[in-house]
N, C-alpha and C. Protein backbone atom coordinates (compact mmCIF):
# COMPACT_ATOMS: atom_id res chain seq x y z
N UNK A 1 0.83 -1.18 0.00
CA UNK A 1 0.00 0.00 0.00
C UNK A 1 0.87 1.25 0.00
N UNK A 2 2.15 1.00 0.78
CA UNK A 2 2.97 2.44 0.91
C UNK A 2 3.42 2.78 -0.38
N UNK A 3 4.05 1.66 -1.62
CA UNK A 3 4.26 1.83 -2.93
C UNK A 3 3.15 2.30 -3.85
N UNK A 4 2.27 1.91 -3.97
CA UNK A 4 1.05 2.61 -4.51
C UNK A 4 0.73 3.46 -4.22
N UNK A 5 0.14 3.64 -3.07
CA UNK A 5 -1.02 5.11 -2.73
C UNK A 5 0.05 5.65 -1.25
N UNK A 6 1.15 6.65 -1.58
CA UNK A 6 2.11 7.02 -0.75
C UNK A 6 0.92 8.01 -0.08
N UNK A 7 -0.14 8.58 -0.44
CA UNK A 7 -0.82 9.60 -0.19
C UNK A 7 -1.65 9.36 0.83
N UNK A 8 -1.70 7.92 0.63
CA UNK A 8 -3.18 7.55 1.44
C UNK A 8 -2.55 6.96 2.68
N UNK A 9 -1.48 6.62 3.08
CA UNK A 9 -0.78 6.15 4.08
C UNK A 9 -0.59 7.28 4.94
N UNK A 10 -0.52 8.22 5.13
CA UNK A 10 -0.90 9.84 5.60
C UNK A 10 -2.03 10.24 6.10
N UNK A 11 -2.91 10.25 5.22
CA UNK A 11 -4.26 10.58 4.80
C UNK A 11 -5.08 9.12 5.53
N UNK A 12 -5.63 8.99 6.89
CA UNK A 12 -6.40 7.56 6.98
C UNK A 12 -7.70 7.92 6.39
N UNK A 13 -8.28 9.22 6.52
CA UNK A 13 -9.31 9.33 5.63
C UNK A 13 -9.72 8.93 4.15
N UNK A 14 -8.21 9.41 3.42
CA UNK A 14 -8.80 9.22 1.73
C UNK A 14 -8.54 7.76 2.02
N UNK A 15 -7.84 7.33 2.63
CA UNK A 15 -7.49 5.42 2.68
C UNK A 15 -8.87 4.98 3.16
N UNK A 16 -9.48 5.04 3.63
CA UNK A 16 -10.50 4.27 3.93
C UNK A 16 -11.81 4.98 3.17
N UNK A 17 -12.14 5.79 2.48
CA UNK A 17 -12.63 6.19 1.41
C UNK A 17 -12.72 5.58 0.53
N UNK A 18 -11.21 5.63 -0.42
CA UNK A 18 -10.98 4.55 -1.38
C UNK A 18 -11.08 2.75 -1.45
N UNK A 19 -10.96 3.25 0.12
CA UNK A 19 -11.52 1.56 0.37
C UNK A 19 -12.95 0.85 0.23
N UNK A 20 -14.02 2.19 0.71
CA UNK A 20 -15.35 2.01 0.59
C UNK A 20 -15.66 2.41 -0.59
N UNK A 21 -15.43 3.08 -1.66
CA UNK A 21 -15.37 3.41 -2.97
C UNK A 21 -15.51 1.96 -3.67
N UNK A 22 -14.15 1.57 -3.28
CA UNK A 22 -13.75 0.09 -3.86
C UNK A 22 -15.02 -1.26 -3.60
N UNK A 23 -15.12 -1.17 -2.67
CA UNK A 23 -16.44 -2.15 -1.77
C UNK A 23 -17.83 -2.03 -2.58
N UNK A 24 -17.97 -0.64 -2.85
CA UNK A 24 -19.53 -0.43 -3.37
C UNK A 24 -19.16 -0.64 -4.89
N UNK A 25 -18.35 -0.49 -5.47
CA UNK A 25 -17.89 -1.13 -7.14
C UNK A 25 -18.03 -1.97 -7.21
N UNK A 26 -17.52 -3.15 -6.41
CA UNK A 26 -17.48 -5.02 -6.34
C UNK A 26 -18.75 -5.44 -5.87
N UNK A 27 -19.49 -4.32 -5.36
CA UNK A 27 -20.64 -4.81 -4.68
C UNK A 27 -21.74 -4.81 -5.78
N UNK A 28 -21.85 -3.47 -6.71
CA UNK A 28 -22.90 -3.27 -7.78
C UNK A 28 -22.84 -4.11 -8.93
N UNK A 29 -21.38 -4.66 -9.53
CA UNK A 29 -21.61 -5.65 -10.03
C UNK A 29 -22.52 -6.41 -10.16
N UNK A 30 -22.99 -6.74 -11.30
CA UNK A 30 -23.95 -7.60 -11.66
C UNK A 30 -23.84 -8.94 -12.24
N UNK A 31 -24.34 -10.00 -11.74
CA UNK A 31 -23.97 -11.18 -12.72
C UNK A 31 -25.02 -12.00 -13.29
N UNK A 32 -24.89 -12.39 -14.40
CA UNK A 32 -26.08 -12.92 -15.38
C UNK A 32 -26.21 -14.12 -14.51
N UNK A 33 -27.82 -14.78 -14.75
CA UNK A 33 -27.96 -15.68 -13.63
C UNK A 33 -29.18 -16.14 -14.93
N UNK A 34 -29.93 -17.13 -15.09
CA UNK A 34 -31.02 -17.93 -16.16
C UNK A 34 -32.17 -17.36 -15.01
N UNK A 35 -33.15 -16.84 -16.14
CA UNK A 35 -34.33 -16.58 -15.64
C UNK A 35 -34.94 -17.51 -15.61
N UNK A 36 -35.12 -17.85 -14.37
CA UNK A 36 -36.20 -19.08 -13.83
C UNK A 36 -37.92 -18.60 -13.38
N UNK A 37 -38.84 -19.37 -13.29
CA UNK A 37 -40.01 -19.61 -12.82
C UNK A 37 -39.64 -19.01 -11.26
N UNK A 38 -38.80 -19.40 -10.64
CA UNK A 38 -38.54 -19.29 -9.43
C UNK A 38 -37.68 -17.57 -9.44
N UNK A 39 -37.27 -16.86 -10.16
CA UNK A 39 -36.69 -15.56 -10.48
C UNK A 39 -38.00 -14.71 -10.54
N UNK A 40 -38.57 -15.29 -11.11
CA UNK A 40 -39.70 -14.70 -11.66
C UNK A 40 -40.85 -14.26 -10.80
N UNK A 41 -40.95 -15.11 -9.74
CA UNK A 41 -41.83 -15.40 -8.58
C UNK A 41 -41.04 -14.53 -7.70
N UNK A 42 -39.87 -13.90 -7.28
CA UNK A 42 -39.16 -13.52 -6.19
C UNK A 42 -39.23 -12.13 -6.45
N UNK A 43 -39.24 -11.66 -8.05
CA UNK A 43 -39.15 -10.12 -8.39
C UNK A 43 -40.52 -9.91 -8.90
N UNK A 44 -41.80 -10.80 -8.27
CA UNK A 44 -42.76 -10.33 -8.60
C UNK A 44 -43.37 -9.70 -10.03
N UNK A 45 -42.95 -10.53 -10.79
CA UNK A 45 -42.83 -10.91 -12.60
C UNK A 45 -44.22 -10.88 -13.12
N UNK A 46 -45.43 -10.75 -12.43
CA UNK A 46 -46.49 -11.60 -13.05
C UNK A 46 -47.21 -11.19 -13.91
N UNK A 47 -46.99 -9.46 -14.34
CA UNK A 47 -47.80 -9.13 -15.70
C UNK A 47 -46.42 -8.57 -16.43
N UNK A 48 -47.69 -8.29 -17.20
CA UNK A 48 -46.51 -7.63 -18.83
C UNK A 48 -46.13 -6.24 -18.23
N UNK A 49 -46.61 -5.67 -17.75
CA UNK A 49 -45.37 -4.04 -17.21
C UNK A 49 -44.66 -4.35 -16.72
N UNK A 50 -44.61 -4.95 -15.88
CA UNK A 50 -43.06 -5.57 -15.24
C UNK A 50 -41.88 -6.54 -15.74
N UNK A 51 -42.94 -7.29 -16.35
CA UNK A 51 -41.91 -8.16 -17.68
C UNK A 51 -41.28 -7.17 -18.34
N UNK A 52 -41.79 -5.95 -19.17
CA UNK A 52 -40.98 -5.51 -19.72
C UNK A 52 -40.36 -4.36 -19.78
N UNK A 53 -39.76 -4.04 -17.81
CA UNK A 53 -38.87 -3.55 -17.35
C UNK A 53 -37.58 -4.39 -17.16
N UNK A 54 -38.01 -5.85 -17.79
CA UNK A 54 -36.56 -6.55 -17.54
C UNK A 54 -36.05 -6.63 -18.70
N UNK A 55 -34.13 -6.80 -19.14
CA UNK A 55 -33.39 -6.69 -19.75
C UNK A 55 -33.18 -8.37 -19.76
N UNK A 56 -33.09 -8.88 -20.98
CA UNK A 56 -32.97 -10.24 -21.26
C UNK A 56 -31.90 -10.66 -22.22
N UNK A 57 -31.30 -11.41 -21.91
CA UNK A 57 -29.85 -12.03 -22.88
C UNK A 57 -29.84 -13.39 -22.95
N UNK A 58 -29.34 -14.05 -24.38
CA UNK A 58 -29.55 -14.93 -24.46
C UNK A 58 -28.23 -15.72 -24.15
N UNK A 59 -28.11 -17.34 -23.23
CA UNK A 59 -27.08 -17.67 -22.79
C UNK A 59 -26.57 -18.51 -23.78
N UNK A 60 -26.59 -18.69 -25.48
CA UNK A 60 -26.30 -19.05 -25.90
C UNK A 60 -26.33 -18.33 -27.47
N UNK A 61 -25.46 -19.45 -28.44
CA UNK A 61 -25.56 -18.57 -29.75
C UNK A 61 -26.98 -19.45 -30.58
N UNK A 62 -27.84 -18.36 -31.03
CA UNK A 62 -28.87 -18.91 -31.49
C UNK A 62 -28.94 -18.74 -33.02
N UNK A 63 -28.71 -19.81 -34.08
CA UNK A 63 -28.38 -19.85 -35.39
C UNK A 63 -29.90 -20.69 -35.80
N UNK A 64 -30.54 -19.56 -37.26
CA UNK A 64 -31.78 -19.39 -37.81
C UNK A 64 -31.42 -19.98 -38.87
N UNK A 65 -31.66 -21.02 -39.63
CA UNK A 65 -30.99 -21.32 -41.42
C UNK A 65 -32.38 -21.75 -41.66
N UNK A 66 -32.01 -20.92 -43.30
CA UNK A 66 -33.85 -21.48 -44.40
C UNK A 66 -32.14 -21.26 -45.77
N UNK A 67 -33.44 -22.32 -46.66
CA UNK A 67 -32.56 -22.85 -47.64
C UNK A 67 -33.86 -23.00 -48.65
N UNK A 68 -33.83 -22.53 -49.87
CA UNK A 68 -34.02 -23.28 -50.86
C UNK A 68 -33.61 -23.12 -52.24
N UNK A 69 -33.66 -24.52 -52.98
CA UNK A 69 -32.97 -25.24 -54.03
C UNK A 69 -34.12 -24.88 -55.19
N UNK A 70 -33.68 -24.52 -56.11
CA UNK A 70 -34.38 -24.45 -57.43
C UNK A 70 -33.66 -24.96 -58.52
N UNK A 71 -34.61 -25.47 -59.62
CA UNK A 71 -33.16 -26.23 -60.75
C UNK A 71 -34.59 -26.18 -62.26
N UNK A 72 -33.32 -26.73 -63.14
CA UNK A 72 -33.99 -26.73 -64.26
C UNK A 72 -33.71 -27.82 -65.11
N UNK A 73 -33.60 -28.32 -66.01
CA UNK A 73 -32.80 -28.84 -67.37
C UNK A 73 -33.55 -28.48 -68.47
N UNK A 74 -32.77 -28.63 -68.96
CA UNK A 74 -33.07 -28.43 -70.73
C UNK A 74 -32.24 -28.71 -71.94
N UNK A 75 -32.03 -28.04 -73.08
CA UNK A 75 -31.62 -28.40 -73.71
C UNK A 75 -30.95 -26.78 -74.48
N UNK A 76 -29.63 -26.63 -75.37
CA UNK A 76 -29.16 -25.50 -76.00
C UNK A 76 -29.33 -25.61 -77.00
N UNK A 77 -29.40 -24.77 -77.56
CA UNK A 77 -29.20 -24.34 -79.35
C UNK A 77 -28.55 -25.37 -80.05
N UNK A 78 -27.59 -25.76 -79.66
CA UNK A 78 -26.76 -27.10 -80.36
C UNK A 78 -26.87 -28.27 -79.87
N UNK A 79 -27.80 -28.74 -79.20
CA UNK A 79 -28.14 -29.71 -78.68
C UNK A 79 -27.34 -30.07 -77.56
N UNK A 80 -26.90 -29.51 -76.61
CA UNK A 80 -26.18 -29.93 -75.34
C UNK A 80 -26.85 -29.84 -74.15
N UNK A 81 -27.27 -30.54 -73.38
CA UNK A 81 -28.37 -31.32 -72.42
C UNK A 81 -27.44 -30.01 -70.97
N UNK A 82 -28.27 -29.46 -70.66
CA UNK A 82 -28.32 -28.69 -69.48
C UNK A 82 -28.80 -28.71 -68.06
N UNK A 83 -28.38 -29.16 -67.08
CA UNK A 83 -28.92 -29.15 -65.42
C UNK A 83 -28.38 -28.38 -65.18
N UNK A 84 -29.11 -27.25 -64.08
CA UNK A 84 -28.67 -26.21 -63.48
C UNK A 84 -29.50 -26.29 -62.30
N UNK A 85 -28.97 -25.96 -60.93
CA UNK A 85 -29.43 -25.71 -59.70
C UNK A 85 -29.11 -24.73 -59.45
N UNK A 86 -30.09 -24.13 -58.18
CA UNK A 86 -29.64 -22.92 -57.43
C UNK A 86 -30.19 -23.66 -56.18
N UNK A 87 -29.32 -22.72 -55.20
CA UNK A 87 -29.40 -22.73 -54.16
C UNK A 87 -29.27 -21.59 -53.24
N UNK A 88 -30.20 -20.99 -52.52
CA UNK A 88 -29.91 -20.01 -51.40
C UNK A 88 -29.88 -20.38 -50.42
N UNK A 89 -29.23 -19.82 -49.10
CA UNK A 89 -29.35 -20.02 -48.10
C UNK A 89 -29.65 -18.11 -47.38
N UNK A 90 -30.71 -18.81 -45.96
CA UNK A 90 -30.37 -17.49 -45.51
C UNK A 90 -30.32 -17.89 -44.11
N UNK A 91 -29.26 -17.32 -43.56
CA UNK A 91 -28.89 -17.46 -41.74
C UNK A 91 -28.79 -16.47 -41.41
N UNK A 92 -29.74 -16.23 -39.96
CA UNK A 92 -29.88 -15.38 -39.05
C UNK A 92 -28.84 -16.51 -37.82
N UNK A 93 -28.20 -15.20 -37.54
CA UNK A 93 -26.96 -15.38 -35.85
C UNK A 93 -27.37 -14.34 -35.03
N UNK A 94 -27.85 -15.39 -34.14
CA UNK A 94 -27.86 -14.62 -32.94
C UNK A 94 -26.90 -14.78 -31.87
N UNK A 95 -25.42 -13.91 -31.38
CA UNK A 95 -24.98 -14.41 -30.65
C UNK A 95 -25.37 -14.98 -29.71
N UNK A 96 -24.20 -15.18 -28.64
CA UNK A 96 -24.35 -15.54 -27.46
C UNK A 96 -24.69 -13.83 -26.34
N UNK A 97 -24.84 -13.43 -25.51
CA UNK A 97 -25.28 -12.36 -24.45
C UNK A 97 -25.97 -11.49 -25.61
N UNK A 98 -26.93 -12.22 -26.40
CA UNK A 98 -27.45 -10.82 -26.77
C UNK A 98 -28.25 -9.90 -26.28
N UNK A 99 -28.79 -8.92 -25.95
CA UNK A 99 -29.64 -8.45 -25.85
C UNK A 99 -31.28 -8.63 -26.02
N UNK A 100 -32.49 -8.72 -25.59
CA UNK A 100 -33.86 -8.68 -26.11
C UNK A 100 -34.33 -8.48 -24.89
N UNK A 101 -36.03 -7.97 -25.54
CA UNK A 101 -36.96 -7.31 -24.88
C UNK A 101 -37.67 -8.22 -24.44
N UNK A 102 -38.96 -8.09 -23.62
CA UNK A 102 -39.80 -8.43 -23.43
C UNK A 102 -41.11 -8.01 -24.42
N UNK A 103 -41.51 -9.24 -25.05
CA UNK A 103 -42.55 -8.52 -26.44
C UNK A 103 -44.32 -9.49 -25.44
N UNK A 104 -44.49 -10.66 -24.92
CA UNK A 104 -45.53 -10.79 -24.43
C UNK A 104 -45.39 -12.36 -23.73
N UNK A 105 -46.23 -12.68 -23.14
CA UNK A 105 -46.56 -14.03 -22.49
C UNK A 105 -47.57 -14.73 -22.64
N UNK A 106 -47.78 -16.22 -22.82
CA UNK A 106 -49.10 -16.74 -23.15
C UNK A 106 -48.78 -18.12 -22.73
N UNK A 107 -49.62 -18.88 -22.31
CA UNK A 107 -49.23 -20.16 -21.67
C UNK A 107 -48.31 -20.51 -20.69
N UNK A 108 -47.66 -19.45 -20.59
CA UNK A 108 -46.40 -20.11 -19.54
C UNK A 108 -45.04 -19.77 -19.96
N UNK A 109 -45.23 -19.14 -21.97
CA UNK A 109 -44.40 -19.02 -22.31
C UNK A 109 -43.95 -17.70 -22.62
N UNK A 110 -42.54 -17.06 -22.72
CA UNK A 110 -42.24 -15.83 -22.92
C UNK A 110 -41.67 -15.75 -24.47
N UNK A 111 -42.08 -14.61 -24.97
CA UNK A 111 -41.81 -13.78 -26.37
C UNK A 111 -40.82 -12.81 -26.20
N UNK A 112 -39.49 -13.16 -26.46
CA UNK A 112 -38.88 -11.94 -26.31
C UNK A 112 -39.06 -11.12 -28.12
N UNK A 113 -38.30 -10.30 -28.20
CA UNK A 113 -37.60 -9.14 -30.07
C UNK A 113 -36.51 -9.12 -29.83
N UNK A 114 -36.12 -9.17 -30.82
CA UNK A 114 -34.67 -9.27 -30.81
C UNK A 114 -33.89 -7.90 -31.79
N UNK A 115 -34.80 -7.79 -32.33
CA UNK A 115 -34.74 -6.47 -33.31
C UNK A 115 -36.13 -5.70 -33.98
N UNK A 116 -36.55 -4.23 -34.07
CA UNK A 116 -37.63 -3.65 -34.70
C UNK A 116 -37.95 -4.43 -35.47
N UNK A 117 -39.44 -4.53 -36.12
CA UNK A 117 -39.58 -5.29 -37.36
C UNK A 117 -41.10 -6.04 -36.90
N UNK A 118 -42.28 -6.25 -38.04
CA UNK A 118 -42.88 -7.53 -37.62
C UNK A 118 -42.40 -8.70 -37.70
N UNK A 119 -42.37 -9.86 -36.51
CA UNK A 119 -42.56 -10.96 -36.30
C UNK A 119 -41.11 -11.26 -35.78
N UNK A 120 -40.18 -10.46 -35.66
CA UNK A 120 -38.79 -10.44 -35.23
C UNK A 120 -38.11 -11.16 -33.68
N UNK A 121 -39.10 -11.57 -33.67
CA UNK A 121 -39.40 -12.21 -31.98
C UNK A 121 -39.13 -14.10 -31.84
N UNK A 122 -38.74 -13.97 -30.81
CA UNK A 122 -38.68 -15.88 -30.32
C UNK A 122 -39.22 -16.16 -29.25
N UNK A 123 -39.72 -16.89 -29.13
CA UNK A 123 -40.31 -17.70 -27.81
C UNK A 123 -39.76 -18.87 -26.97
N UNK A 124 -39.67 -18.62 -25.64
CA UNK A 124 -39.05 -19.09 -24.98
C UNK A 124 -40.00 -19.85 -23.73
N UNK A 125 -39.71 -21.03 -23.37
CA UNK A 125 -40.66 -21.88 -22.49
C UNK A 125 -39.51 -23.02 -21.43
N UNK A 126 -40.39 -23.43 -20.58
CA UNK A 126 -40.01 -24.26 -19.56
C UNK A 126 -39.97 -25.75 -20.32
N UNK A 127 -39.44 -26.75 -19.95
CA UNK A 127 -39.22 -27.86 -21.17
C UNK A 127 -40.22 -28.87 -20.48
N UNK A 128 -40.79 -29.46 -20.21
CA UNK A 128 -41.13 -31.01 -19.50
C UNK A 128 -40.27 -31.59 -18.80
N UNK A 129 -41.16 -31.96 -17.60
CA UNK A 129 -39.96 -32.38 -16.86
C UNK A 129 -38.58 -31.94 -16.42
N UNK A 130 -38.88 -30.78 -16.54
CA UNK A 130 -37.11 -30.32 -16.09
C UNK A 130 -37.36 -29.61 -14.86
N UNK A 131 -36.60 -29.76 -13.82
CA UNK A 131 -37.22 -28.99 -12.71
C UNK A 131 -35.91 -27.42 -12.39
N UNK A 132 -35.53 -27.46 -13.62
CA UNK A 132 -34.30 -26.21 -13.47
C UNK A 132 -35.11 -24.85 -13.40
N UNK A 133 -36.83 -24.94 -14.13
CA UNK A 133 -37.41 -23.64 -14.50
C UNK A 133 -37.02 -22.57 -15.25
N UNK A 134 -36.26 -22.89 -15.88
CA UNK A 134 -35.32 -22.21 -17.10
C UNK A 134 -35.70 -22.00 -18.37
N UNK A 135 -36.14 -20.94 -18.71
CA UNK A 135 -36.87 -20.58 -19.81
C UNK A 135 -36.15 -20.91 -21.52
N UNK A 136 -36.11 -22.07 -22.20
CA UNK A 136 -35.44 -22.29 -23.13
C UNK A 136 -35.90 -22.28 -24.43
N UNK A 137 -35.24 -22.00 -25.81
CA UNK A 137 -36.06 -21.62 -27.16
C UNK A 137 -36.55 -22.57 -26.74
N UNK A 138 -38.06 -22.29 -27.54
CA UNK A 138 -38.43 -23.27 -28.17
C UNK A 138 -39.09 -22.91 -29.97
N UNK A 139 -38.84 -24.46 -30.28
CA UNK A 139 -38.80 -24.74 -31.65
C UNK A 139 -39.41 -26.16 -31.80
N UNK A 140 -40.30 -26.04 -33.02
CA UNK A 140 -40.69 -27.39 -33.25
C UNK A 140 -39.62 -28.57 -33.93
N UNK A 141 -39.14 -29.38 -32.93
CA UNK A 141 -37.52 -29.99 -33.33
C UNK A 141 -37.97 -31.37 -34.40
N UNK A 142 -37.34 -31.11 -35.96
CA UNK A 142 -37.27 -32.15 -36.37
C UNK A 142 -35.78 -33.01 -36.31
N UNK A 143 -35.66 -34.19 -36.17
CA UNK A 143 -34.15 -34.67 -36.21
C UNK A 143 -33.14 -34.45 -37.75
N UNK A 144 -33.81 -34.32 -38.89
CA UNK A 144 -33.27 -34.22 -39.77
C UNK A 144 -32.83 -32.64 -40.40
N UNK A 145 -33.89 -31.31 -39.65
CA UNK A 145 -33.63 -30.59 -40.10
C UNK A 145 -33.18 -29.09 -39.03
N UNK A 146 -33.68 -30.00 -37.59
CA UNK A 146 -33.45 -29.19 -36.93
C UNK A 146 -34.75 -28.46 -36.02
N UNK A 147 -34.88 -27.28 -35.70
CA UNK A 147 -36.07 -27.01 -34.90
C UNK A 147 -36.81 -25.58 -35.70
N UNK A 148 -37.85 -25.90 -36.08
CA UNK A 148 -38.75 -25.17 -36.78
C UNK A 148 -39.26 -23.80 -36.24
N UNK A 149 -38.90 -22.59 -37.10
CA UNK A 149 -39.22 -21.34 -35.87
C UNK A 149 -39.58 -20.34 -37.06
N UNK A 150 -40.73 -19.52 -36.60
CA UNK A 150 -41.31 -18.63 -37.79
C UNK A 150 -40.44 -17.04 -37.61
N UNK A 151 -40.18 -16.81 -38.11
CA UNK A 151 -38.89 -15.50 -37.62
C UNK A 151 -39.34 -14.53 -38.73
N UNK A 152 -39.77 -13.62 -38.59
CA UNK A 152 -39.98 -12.13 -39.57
C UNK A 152 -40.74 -12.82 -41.03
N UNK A 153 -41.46 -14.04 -40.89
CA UNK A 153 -42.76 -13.92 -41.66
C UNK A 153 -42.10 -15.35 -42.20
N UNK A 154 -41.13 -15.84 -41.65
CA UNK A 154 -40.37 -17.05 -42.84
C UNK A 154 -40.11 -17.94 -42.05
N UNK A 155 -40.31 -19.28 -42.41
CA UNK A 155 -39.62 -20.47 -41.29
C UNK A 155 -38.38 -20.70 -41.65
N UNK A 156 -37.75 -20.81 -40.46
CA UNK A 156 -36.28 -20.92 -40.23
C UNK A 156 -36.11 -22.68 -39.72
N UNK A 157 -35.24 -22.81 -39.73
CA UNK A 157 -34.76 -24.34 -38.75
C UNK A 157 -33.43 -23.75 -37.77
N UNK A 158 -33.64 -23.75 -36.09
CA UNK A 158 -32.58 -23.85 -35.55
C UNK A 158 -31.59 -25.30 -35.19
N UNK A 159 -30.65 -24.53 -35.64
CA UNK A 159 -29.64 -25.76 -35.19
C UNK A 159 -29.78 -26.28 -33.84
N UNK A 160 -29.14 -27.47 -33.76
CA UNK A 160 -29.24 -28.09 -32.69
C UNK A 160 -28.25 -27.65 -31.31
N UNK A 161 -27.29 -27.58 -31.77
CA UNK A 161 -26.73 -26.57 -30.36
C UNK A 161 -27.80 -25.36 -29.74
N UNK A 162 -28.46 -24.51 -30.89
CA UNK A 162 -29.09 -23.69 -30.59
C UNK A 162 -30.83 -23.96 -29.66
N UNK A 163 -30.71 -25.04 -29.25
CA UNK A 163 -31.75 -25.73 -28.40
C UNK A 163 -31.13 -25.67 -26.68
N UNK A 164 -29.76 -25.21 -26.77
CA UNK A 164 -29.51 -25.27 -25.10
C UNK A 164 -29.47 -23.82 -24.82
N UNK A 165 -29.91 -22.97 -25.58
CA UNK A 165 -30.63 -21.47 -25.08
C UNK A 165 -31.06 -21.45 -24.21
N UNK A 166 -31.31 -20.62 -23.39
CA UNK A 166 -31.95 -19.95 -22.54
C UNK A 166 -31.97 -18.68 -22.11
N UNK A 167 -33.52 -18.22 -21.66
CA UNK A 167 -32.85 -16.83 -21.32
C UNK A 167 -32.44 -16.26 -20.22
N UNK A 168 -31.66 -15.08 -20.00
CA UNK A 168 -30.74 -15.02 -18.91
C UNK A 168 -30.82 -13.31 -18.48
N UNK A 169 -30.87 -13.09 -17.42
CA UNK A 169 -31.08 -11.79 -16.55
C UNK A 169 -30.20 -11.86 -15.90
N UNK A 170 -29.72 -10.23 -15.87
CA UNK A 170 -28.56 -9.95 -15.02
C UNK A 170 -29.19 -8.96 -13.39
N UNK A 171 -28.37 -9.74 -12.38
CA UNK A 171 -28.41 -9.60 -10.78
C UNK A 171 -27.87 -9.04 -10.34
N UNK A 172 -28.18 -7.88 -9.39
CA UNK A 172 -27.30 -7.42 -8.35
C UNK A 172 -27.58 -7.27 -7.11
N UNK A 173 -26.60 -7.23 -6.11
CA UNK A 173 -26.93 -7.02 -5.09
C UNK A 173 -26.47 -5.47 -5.13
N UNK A 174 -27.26 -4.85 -4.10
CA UNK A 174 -26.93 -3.87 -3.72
C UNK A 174 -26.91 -3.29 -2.16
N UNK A 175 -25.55 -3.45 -1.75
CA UNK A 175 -25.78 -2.72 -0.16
C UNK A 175 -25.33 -1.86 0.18
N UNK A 176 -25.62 -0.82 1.05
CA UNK A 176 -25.29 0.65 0.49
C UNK A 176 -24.96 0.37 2.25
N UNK A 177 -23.79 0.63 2.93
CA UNK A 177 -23.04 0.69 4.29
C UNK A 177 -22.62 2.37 4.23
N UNK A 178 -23.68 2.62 5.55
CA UNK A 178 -22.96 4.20 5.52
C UNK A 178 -21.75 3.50 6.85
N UNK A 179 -20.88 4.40 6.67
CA UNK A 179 -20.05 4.20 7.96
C UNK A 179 -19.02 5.77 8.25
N UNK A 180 -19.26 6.41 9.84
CA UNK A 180 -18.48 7.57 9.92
C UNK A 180 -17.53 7.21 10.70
N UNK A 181 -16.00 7.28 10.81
CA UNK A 181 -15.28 7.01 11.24
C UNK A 181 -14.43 8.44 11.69
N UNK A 182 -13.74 8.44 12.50
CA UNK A 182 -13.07 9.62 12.97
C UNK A 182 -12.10 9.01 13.86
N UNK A 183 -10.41 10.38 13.80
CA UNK A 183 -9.44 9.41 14.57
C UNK A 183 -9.11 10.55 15.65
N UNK A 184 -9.35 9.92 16.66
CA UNK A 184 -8.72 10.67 18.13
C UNK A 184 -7.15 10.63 17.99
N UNK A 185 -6.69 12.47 18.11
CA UNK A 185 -5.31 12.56 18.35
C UNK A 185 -4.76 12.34 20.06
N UNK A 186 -5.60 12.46 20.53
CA UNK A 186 -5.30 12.52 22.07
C UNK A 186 -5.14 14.10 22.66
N UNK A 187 -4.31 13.70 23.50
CA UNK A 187 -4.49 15.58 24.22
C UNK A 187 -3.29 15.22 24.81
N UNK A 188 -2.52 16.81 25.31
CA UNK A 188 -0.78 16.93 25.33
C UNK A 188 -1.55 17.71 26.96
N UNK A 189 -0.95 17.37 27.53
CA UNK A 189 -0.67 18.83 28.66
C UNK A 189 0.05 19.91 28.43
């Protein structure tokens, strides 16, 4: 401490200042924690104004793919036999901590947005049987193509990693310690 803060070794005031300075920084910290049924119930969650005073991130990367193939054959001017395909793809990435709102609730399940736009939104639900209460995409999961999700007017397929989503709210504690301290010099005759 004497190498660092030569000032504050003098000073017991600014030293223990900077100390409580320091305390209430480490203290406001916030840490992302999965919004549970049980989160939800503790911060008194139960309509939509309050839902959507909360800030929501997703704890995983959530990848959207639509694909389709068009083709032709035929034939050229000189008789040479022609196949041609096309193929598009279109993928939506959603990282991992992204950001989203609260857009509505129905069944049990939550709608977050993820961006302006109609239909720009995902839905998120409790799974069967899981007693974590952890709100996770959901998607109608086929094994061959993945999990079926209507995204800005178009069906998408999420990948399969993108099924251990969930969504995630960030926590803090906050304790606010007043404390007055003062140092007796003593008294001289």
């Amino acid at each position: 401490m004497k190498v660092l803060f030569p000032i504050f070794v003098k000073n017991h005031k600014m030293k223990y200042a900077l100390l409580l300075f320091v305390g209430v920084l480490l203290v406001s910290c916030g840490t992302k924690i999965p919004f549970t049924s049980k989160v939800k119930d503790e911060f008194g969650l139960d309509n939509d104004k309050s839902m959507a005073k909360v800030q929501f991130y997703t704890s995983a990367t959530i990848k959207l793919q639509s694909s389709r193939d068009s083709g032709n054959q035929g034939t050229t001017s000189d008789g040479t036999l022609i196949s041609s395909s096309n193929s598009e793809q279109d993928i939506i990435t959603i990282p991992i901590g992204t950001k989203c709102i609260f857009e509505e609730q129905a069944d049990g399940n939550i709608t977050v947005r993820f961006e302006p736009g109609v239909g720009h939104t995902i839905s998120f639900g409790m799974r069967q049987g899981q007693s974590s209460g952890k709100y996770y995409l959901l998607a109608d999961w086929k094994a061959e193509k993945g999990g079926a999700i209507e995204y800005s007017g178009k069906t998408y397929y999420a990948t399969t990693s993108s099924g251990t989503a969930y969504l995630q709210v960030v926590k803090k504690k906050l304790a606010k310690t007043k404390k007055k301290e003062r140092f007796v010099n003593g008294m001289k005759v």
